[in-house]
C-alpha atoms as a PDB file:
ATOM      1  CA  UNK A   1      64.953  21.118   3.024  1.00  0.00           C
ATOM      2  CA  UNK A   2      66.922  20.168  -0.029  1.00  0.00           C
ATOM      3  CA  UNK A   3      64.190  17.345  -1.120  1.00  0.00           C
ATOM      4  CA  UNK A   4      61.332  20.587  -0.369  1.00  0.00           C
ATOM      5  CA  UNK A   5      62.937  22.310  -2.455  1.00  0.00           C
ATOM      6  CA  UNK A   6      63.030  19.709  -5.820  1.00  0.00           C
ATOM      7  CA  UNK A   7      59.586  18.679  -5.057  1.00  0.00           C
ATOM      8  CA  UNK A   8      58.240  22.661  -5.509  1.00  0.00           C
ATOM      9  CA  UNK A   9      60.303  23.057  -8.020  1.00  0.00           C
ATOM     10  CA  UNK A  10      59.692  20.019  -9.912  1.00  0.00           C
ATOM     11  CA  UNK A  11      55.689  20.795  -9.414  1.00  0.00           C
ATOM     12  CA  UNK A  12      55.886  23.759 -10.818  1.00  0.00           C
ATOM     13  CA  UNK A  13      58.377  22.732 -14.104  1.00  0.00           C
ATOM     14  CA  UNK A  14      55.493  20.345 -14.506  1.00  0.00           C
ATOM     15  CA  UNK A  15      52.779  23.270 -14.847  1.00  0.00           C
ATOM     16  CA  UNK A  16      54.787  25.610 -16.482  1.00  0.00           C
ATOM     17  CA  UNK A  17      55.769  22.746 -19.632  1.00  0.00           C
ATOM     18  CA  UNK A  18      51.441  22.487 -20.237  1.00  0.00           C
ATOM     19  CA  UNK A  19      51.102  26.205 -19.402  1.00  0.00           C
ATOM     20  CA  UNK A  20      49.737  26.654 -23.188  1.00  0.00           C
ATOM     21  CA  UNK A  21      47.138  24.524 -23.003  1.00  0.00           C
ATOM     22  CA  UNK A  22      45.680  26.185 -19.982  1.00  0.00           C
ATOM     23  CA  UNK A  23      42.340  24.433 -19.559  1.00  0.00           C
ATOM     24  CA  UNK A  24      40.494  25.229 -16.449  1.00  0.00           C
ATOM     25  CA  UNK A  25      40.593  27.054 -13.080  1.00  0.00           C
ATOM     26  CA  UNK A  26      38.745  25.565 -10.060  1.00  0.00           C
ATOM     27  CA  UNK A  27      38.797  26.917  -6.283  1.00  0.00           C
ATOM     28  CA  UNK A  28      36.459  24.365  -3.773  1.00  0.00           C
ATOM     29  CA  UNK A  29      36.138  24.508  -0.486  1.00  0.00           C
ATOM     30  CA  UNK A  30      37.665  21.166   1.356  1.00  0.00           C
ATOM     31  CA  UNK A  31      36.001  19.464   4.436  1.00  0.00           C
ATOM     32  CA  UNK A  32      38.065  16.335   5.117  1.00  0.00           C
ATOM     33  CA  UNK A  33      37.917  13.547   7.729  1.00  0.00           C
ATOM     34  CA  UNK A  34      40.616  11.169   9.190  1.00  0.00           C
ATOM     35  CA  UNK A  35      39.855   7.495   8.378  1.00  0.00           C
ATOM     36  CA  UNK A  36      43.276   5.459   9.766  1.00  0.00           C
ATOM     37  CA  UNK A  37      44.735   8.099  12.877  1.00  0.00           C
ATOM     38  CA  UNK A  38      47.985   7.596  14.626  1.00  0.00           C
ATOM     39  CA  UNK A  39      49.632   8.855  17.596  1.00  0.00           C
ATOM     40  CA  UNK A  40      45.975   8.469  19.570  1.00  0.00           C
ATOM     41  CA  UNK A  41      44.519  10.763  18.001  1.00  0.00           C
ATOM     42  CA  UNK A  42      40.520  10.593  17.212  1.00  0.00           C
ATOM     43  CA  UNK A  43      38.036  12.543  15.572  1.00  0.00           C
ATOM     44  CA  UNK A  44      39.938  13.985  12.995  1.00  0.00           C
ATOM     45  CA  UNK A  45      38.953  16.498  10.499  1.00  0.00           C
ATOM     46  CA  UNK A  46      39.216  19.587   8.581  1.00  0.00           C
ATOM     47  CA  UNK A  47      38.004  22.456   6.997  1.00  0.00           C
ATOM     48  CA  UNK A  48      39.835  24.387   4.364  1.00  0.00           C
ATOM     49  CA  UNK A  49      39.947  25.058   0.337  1.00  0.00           C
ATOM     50  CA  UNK A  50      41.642  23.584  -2.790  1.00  0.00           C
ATOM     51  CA  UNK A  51      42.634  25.669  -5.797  1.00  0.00           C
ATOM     52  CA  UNK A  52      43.403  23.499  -8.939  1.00  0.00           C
ATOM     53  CA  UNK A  53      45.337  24.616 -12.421  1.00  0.00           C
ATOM     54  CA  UNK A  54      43.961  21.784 -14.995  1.00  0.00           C
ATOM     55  CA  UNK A  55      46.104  21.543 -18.286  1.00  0.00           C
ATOM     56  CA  UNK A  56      45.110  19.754 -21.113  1.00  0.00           C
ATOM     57  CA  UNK A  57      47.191  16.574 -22.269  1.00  0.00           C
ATOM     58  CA  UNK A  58      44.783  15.749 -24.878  1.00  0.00           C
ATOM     59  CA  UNK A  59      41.433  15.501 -25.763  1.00  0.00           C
ATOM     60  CA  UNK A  60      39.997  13.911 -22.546  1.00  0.00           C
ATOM     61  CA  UNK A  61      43.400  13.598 -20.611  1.00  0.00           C
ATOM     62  CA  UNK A  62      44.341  16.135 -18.587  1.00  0.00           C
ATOM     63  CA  UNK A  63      46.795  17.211 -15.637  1.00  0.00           C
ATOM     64  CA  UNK A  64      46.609  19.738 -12.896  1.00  0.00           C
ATOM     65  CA  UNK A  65      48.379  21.228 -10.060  1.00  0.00           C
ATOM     66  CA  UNK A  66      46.573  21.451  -6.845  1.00  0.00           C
ATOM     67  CA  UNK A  67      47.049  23.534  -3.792  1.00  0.00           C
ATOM     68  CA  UNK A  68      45.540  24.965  -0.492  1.00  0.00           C
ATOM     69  CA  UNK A  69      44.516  24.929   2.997  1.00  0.00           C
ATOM     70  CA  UNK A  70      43.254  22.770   5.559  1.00  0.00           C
ATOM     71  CA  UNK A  71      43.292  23.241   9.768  1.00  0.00           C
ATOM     72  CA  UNK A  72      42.611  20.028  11.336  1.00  0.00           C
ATOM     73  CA  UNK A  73      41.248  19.868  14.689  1.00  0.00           C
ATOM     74  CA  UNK A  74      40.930  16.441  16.363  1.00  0.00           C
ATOM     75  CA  UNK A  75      41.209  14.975  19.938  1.00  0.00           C
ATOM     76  CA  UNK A  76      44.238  13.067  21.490  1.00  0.00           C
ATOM     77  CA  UNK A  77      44.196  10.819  24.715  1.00  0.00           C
ATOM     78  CA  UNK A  78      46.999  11.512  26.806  1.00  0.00           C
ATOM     79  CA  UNK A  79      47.975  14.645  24.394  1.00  0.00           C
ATOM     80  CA  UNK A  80      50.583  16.190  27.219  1.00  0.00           C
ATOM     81  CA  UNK A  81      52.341  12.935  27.424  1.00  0.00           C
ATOM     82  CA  UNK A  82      52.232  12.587  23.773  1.00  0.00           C
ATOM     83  CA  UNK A  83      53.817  15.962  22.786  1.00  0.00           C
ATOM     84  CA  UNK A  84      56.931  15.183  24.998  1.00  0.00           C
ATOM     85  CA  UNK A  85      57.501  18.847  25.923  1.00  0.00           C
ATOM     86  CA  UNK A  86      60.216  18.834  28.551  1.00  0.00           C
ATOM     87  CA  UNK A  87      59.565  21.961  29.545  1.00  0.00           C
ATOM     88  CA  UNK A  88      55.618  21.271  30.710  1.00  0.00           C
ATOM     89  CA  UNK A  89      57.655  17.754  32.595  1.00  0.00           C
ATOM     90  CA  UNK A  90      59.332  20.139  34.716  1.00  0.00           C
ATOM     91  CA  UNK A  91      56.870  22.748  35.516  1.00  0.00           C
ATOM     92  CA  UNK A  92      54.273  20.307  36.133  1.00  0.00           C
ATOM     93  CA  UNK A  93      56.351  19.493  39.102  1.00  0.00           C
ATOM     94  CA  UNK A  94      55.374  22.788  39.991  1.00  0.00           C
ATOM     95  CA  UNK A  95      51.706  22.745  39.309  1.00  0.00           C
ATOM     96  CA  UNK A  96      51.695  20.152  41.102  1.00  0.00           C
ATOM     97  CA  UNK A  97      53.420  21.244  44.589  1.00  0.00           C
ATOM     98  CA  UNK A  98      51.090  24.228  44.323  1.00  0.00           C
ATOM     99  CA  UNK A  99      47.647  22.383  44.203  1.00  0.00           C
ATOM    100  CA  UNK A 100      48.764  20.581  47.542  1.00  0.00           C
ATOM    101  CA  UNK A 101      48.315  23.739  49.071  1.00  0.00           C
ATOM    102  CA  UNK A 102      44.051  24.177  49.993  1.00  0.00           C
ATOM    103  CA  UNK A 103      43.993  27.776  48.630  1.00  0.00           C
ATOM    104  CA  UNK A 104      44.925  27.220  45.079  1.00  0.00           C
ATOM    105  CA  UNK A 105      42.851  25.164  42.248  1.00  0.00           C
ATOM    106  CA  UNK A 106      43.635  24.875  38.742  1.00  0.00           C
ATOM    107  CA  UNK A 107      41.912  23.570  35.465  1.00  0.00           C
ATOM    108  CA  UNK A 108      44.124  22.737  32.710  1.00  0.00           C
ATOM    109  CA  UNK A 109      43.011  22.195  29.267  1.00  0.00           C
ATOM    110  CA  UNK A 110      45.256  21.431  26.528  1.00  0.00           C
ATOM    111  CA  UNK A 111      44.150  22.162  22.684  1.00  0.00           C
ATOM    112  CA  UNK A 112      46.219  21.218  19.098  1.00  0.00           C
ATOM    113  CA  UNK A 113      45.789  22.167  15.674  1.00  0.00           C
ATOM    114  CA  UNK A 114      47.459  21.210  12.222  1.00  0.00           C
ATOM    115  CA  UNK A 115      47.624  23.605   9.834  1.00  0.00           C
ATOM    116  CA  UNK A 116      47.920  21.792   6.145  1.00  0.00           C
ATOM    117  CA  UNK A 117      49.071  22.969   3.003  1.00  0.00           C
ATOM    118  CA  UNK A 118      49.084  20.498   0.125  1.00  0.00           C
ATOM    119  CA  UNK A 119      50.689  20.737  -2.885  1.00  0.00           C
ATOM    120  CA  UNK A 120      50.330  17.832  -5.740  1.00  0.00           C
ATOM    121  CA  UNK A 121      49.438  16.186  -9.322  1.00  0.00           C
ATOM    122  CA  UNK A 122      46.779  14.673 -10.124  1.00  0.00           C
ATOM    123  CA  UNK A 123      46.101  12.884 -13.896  1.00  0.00           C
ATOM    124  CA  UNK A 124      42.781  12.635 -14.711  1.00  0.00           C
ATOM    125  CA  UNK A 125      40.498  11.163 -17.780  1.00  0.00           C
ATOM    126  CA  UNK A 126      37.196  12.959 -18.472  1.00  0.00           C
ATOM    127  CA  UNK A 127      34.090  11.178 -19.670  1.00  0.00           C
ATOM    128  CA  UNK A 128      31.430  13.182 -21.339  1.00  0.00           C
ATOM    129  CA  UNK A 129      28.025  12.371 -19.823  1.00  0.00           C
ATOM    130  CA  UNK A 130      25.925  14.753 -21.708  1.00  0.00           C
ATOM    131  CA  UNK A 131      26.103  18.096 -22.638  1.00  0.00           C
ATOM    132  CA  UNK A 132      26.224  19.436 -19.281  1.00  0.00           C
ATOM    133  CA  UNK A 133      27.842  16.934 -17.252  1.00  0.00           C
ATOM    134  CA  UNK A 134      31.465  15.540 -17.272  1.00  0.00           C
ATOM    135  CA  UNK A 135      33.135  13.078 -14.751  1.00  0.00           C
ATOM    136  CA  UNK A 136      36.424  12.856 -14.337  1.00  0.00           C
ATOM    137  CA  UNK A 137      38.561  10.072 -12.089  1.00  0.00           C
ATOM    138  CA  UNK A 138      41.962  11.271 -11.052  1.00  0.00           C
ATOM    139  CA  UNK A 139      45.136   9.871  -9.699  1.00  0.00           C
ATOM    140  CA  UNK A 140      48.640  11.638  -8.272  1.00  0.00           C
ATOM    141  CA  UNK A 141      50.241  12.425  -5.363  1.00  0.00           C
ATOM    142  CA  UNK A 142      52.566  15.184  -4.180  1.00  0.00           C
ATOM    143  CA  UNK A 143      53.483  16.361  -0.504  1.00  0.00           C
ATOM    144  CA  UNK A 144      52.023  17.656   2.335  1.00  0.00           C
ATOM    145  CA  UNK A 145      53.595  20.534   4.597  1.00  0.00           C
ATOM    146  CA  UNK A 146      52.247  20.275   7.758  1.00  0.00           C
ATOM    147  CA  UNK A 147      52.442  22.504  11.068  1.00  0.00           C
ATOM    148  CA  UNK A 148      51.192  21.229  14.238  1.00  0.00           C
ATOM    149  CA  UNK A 149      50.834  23.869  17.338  1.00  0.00           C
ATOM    150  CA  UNK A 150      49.964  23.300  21.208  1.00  0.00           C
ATOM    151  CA  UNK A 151      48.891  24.876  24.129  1.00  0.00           C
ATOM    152  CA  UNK A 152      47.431  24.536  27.443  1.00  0.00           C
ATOM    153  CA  UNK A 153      44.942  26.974  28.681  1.00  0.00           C
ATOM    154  CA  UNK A 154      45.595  27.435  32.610  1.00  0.00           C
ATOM    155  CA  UNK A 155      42.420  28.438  35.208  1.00  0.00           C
ATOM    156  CA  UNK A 156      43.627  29.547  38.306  1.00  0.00           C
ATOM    157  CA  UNK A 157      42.305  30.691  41.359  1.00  0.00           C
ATOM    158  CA  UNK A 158      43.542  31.527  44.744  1.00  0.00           C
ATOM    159  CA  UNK A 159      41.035  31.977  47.518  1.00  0.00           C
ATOM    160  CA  UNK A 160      41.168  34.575  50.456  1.00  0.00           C
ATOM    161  CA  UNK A 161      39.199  33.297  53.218  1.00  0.00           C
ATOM    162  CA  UNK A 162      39.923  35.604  55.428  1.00  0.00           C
ATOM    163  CA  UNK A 163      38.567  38.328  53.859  1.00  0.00           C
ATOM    164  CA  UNK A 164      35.912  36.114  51.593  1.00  0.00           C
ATOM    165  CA  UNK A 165      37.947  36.573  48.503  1.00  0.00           C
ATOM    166  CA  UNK A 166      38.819  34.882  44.936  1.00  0.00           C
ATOM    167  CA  UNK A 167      41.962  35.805  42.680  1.00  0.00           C
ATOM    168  CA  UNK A 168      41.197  34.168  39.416  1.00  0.00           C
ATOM    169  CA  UNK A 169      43.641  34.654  36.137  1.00  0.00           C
ATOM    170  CA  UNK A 170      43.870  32.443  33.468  1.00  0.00           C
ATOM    171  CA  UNK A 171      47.130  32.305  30.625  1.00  0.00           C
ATOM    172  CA  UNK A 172      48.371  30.250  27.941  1.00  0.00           C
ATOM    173  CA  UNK A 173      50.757  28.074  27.952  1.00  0.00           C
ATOM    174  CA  UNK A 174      52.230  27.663  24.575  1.00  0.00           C
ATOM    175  CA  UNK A 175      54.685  24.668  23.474  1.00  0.00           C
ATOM    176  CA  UNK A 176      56.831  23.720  21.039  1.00  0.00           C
ATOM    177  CA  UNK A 177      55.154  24.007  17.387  1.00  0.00           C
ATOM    178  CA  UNK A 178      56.069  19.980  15.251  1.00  0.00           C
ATOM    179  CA  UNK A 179      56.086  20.364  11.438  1.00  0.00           C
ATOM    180  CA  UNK A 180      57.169  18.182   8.614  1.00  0.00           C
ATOM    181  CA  UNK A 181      56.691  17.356   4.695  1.00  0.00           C
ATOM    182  CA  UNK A 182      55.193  13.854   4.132  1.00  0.00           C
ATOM    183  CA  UNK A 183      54.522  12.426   1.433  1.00  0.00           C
ATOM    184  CA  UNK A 184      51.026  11.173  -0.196  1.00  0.00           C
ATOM    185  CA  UNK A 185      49.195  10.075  -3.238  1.00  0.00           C
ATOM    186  CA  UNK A 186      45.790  10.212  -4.025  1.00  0.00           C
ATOM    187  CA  UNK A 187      43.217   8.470  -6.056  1.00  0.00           C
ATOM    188  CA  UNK A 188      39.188  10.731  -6.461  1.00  0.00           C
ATOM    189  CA  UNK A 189      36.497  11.480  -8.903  1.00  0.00           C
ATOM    190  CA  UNK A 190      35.415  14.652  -9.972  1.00  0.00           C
ATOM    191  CA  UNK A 191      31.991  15.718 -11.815  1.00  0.00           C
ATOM    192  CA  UNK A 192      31.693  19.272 -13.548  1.00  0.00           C
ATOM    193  CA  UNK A 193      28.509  21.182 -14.121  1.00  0.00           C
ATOM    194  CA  UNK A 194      28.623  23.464 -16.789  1.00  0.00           C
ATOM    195  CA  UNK A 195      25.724  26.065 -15.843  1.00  0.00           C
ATOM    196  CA  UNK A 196      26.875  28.594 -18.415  1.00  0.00           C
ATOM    197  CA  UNK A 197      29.199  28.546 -21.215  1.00  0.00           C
ATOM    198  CA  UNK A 198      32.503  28.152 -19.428  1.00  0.00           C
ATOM    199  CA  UNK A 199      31.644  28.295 -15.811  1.00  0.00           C
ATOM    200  CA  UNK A 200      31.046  25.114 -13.948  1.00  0.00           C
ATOM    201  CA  UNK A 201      30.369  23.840 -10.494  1.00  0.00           C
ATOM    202  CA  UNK A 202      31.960  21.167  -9.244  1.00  0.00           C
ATOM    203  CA  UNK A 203      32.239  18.512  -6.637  1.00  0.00           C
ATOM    204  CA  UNK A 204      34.720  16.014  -6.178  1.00  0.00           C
ATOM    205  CA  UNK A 205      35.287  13.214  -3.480  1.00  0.00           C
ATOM    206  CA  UNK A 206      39.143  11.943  -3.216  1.00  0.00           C
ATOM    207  CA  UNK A 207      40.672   9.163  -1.149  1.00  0.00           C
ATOM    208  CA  UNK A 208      44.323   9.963   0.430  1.00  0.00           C
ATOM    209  CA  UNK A 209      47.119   7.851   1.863  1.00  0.00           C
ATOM    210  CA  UNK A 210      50.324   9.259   3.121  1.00  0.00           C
ATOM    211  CA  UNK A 211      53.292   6.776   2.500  1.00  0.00           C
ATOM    212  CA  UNK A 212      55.222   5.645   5.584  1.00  0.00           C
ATOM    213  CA  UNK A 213      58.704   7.059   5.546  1.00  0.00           C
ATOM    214  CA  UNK A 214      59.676   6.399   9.421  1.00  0.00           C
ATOM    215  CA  UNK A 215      61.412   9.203  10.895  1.00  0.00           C
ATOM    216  CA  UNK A 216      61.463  10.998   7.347  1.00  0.00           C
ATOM    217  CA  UNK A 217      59.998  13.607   6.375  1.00  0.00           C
ATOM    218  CA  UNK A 218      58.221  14.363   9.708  1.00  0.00           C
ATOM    219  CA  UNK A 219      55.370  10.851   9.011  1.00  0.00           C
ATOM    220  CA  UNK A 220      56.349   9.838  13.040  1.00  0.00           C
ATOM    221  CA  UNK A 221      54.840  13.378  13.811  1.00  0.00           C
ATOM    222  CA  UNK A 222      51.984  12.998  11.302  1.00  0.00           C
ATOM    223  CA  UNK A 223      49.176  12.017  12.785  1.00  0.00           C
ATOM    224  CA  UNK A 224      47.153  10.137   9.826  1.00  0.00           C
ATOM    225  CA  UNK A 225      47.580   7.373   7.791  1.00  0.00           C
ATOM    226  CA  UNK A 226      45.030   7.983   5.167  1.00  0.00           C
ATOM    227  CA  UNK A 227      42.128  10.614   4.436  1.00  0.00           C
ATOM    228  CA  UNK A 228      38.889  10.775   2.520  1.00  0.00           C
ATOM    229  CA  UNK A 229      37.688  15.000   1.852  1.00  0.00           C
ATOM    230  CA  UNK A 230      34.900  16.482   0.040  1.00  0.00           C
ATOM    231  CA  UNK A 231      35.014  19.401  -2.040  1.00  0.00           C
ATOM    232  CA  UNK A 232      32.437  21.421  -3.599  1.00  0.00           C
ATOM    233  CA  UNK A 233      33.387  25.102  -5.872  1.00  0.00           C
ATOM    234  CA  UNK A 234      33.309  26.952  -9.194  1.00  0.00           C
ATOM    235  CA  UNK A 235      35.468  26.178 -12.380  1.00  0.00           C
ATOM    236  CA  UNK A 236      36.257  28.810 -15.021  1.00  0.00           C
ATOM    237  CA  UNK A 237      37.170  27.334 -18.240  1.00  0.00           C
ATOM    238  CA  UNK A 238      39.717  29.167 -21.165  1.00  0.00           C
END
């Protein structure tokens, strides 16, 4: 919590020592895709948005602190065994004894998301392409706080034949959430559009890799190794 803590704050001593040269705003939507998964997990990817705070270092160099949103849905084989819940171990014991039994059947589906929210730096060096038209490749890093949740829909149904009958319910079952703070730098290219003095749209294609830190920082719950998103949005310049 401690190193959390340093990071935010050390983010945000970062933006306030260019807050005077306050160059641009930009808000993008984010759609993202897993290149290098982990923890067998496949077809990876998110939607979510980026808001960036570009301050100018000089006349083409710039910095900016970026934030957001992403929720990652994906696919794991063998996701029950892989979320090591002990409390699904024993009560499967249970499911299990009761499906012996003719009368009962059951259809269990499990489902995950990861909820991201980035924070980092990115350096960048703008080249002038005309008088509309700037691109702009960027490097940084920063970290990523990351919430994983679980659950396992559960079908039932109990027939009646006596009396020609189905009892059908269906619950949640809802497991233990995983979370963590990796770390992660970045490398992308940006091009602006200005349409109108000041206003620009943008698009932007960047290239992640989270570092490997073992049981630190929550990487051996992560479940990429590298990233590649898309973002497309509005910039306000000051």
């Amino acid at each position: 919590m401690k190193k959390v803590i340093l990071s935010i704050a050390l983010l945000f001593l970062l933006a306030s020592t260019a807050m005077a040269q306050l160059d641009r705003v930009e808000i993008k939507t984010d759609y993202s895709i897993g290149l290098s998964e982990r923890l067998a997990v496949k077809n990876s990817s998110s939607m979510g948005v980026i808001a960036s705070l570009r301050f100018k270092l000089g006349e083409n160099l710039g910095i900016s602190l970026n934030s957001g949103f992403q929720q990652y849905s994906f696919s794991q084989d063998s996701s029950l065994a892989q979320w090591d819940w002990r409390y699904w171990n024993y009560y499967y014991e249970f499911v299990q004894t009761t499906l012996t039994e003719d009368e009962y059947s059951a259809v269990l589906s499990p489902f995950q998301k990861m909820d991201v929210i980035p924070v980092f730096l990115t350096v960048d060096y703008s080249f002038t392409i005309n008088e509309t038209v700037t691109i702009s490749p960027e490097l940084g890093g920063g970290i990523m706080f990351f919430t994983r949740r679980f659950y396992v829909t559960e079908d039932w149904a109990r027939d009646f034949e006596s009396i020609d009958y189905r009892f059908a319910y269906s619950f949640r079952n809802i497991g233990p959430e995983k979370s963590g703070n990796p770390v992660f730098f970045t490398a992308g290219i940006n091009c602006d559009y200005e349409f109108s003095e000041d206003y620009f749209l943008s698009a932007a294609v960047n290239y992640r890799h989270i570092l490997n830190t073992g049981e630190n920082l929550g990487y051996n719950l992560f479940p990429l190794e590298n990233s590649i998103s898309f973002n497309l949005g509005l910039g306000f310049g000051y």
